[in-house]
N, C-alpha and C. Protein backbone atom coordinates (compact mmCIF):
# COMPACT_ATOMS: atom_id res chain seq x y z
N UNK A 1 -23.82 24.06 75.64
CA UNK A 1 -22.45 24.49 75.89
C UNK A 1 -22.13 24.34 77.38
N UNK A 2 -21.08 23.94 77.18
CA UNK A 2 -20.26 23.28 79.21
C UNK A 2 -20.11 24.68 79.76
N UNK A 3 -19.60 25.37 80.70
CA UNK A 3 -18.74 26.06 80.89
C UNK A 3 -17.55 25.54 81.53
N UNK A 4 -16.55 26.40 81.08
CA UNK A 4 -15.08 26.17 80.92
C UNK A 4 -14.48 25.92 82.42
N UNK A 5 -15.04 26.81 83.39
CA UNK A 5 -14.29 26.53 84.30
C UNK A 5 -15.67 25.50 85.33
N UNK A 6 -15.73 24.38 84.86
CA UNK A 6 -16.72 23.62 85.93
C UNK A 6 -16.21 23.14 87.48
N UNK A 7 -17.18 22.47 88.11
CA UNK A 7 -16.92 21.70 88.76
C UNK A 7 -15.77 21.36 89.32
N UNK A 8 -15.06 20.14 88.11
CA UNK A 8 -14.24 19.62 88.64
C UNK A 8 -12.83 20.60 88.17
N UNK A 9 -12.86 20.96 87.60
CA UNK A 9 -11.57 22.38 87.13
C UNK A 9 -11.93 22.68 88.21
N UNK A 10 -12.64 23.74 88.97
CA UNK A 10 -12.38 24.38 90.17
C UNK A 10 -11.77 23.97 91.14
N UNK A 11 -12.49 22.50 91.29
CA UNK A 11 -11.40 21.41 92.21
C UNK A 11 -9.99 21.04 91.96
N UNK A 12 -9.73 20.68 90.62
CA UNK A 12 -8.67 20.73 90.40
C UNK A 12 -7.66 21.65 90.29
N UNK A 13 -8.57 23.26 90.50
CA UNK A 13 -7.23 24.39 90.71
C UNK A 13 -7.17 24.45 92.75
N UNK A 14 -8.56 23.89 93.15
CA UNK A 14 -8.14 23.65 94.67
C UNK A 14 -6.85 23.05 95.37
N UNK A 15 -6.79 21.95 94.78
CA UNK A 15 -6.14 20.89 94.41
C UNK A 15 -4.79 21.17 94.06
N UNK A 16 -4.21 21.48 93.35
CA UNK A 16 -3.13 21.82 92.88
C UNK A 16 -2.52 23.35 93.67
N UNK A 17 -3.34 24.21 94.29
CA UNK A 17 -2.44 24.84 95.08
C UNK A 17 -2.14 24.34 96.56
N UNK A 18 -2.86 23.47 96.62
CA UNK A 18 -2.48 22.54 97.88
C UNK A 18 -1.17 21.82 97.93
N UNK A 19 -0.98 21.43 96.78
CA UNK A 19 -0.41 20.20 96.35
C UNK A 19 1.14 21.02 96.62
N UNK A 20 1.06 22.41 96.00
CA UNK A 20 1.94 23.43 96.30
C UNK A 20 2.46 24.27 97.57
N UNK A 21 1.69 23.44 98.48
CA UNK A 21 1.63 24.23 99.97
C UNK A 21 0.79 25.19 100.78
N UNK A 22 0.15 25.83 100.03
CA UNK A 22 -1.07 27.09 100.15
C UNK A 22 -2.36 26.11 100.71
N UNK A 23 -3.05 27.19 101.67
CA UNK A 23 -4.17 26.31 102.29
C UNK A 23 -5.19 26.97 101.43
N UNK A 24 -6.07 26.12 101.29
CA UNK A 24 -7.59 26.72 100.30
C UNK A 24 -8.62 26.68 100.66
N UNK A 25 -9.59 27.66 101.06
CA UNK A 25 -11.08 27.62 101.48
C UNK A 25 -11.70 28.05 100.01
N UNK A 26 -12.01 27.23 99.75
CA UNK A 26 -12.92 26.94 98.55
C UNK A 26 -14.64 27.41 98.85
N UNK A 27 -15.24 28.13 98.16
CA UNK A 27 -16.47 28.00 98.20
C UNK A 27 -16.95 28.60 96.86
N UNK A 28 -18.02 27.92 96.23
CA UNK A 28 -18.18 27.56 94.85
C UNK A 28 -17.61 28.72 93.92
N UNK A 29 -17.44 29.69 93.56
CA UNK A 29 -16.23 30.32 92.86
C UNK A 29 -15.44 31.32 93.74
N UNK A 30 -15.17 30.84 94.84
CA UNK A 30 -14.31 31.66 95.51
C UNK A 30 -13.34 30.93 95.85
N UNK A 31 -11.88 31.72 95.88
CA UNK A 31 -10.85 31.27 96.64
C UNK A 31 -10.24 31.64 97.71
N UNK A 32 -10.34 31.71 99.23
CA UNK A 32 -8.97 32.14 100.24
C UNK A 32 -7.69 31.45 99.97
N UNK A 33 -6.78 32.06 99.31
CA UNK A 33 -5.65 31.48 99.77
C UNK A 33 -4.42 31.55 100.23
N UNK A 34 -4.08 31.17 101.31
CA UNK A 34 -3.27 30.99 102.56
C UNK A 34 -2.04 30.34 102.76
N UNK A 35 -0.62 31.10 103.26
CA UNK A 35 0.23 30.22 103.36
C UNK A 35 0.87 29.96 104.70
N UNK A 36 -0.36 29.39 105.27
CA UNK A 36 -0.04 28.99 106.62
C UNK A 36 0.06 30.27 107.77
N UNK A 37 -0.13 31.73 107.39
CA UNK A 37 0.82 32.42 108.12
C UNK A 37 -0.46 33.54 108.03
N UNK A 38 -0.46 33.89 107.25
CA UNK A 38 -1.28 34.97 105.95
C UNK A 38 -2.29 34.70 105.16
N UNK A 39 -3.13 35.43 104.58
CA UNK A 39 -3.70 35.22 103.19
C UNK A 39 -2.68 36.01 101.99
N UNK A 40 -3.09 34.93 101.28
CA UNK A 40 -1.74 35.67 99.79
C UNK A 40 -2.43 36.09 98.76
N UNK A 41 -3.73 35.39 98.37
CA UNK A 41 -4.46 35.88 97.57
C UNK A 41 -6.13 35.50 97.53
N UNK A 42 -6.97 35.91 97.31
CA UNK A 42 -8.62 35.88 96.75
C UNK A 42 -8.25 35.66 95.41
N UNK A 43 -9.18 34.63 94.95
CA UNK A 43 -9.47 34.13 93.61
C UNK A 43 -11.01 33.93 93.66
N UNK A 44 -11.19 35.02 92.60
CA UNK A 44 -12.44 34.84 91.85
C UNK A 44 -12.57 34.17 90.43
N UNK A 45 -13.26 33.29 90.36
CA UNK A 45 -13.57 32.70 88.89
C UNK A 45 -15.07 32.72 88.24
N UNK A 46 -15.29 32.82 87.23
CA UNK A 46 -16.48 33.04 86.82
C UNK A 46 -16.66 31.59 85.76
N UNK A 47 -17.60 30.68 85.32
CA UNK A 47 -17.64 29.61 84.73
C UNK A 47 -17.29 30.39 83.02
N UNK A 48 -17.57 31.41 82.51
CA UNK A 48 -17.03 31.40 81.44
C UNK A 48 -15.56 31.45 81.11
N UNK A 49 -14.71 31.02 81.85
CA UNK A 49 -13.73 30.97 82.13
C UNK A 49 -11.91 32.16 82.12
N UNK A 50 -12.63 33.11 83.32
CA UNK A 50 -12.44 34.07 83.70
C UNK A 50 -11.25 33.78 85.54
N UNK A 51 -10.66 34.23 85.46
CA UNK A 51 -10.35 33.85 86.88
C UNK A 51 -9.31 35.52 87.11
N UNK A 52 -9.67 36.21 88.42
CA UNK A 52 -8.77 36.57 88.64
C UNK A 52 -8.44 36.74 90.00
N UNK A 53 -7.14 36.93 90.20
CA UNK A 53 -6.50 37.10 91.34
C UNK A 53 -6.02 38.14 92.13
N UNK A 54 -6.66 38.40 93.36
CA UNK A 54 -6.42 39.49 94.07
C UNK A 54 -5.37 39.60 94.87
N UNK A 55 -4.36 40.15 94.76
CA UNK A 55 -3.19 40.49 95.11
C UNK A 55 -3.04 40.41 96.40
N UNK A 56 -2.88 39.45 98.04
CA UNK A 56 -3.00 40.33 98.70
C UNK A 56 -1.10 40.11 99.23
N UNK A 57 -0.50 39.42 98.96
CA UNK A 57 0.64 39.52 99.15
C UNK A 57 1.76 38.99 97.75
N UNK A 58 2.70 39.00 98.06
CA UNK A 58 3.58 39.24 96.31
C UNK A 58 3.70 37.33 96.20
N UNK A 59 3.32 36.70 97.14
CA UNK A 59 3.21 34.86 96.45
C UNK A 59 1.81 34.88 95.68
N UNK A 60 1.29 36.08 95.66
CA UNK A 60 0.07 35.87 94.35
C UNK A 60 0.29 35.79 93.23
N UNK A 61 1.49 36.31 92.32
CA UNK A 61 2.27 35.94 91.12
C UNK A 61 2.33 34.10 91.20
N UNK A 62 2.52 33.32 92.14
CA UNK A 62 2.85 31.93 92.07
C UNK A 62 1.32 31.78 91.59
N UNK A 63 0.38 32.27 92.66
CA UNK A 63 -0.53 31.85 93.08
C UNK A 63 -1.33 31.83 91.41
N UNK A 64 -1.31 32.58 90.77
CA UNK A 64 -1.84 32.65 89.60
C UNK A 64 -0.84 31.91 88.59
N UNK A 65 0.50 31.62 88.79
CA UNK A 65 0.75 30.14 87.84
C UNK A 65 0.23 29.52 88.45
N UNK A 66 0.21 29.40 89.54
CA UNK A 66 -0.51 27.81 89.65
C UNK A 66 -1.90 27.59 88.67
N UNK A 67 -3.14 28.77 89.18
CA UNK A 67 -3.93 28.61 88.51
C UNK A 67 -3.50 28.64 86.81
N UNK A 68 -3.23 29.10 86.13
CA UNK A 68 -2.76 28.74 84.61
C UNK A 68 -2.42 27.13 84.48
N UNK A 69 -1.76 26.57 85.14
CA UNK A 69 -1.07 25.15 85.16
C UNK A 69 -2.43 24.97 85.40
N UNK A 70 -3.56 24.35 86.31
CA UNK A 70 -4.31 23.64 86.74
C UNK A 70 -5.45 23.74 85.71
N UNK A 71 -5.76 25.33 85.01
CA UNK A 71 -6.93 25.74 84.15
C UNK A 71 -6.35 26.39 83.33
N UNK A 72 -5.26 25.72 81.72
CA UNK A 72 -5.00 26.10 81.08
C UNK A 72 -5.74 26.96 80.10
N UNK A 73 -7.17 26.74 79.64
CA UNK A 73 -8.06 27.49 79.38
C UNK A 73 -8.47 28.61 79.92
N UNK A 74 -8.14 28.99 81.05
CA UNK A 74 -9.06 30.03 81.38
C UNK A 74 -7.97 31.40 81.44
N UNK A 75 -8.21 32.29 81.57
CA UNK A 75 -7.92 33.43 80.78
C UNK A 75 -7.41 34.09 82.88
N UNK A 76 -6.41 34.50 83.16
CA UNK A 76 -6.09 34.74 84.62
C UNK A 76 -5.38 36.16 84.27
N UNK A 77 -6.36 36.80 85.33
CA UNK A 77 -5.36 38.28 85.37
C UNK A 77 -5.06 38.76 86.82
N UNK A 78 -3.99 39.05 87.41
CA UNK A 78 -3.76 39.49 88.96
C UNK A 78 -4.46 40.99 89.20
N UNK A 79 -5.02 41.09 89.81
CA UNK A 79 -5.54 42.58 90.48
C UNK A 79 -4.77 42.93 91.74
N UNK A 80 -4.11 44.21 91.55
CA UNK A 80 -3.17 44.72 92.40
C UNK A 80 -3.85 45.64 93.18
């Protein structure tokens, strides 16, 4: 069995909040992410395909569509 959120899914949710403007320090299931100014949110993902998002400013609502769009599979909940 794969797990759901691999490799290249992780990259590709890197990827796609970039693509959106947000800067991303990626390190293997972690996310900083940044809008130039601030951090907006921490993203944690787990390979069984788990992701959630730590609230730290209110563009974390985007920040977690984005992730849905990029890792339709994986299951995203915001932590406030």
């Amino acid at each position: 069995m794969y797990p759901i959120l691999d490799l290249r899914t992780r990259l590709k949710i890197a990827w796609h909040l970039r693509e959106h403007g947000f800067s991303v320090r990626m390190h293997s299931f972690e996310y900083l992410v940044g809008d130039g100014k601030r951090f907006v949110a921490i993203i944690l993902v787990d390979p069984s395909g788990r992701a959630e998002v730590i609230k730290l400013s209110p563009k974390a609502q985007l920040v977690a569509e984005l992730v849905r769009t990029a890792a339709p599979e994986a299951e995203v909940r915001i932590v406030e």
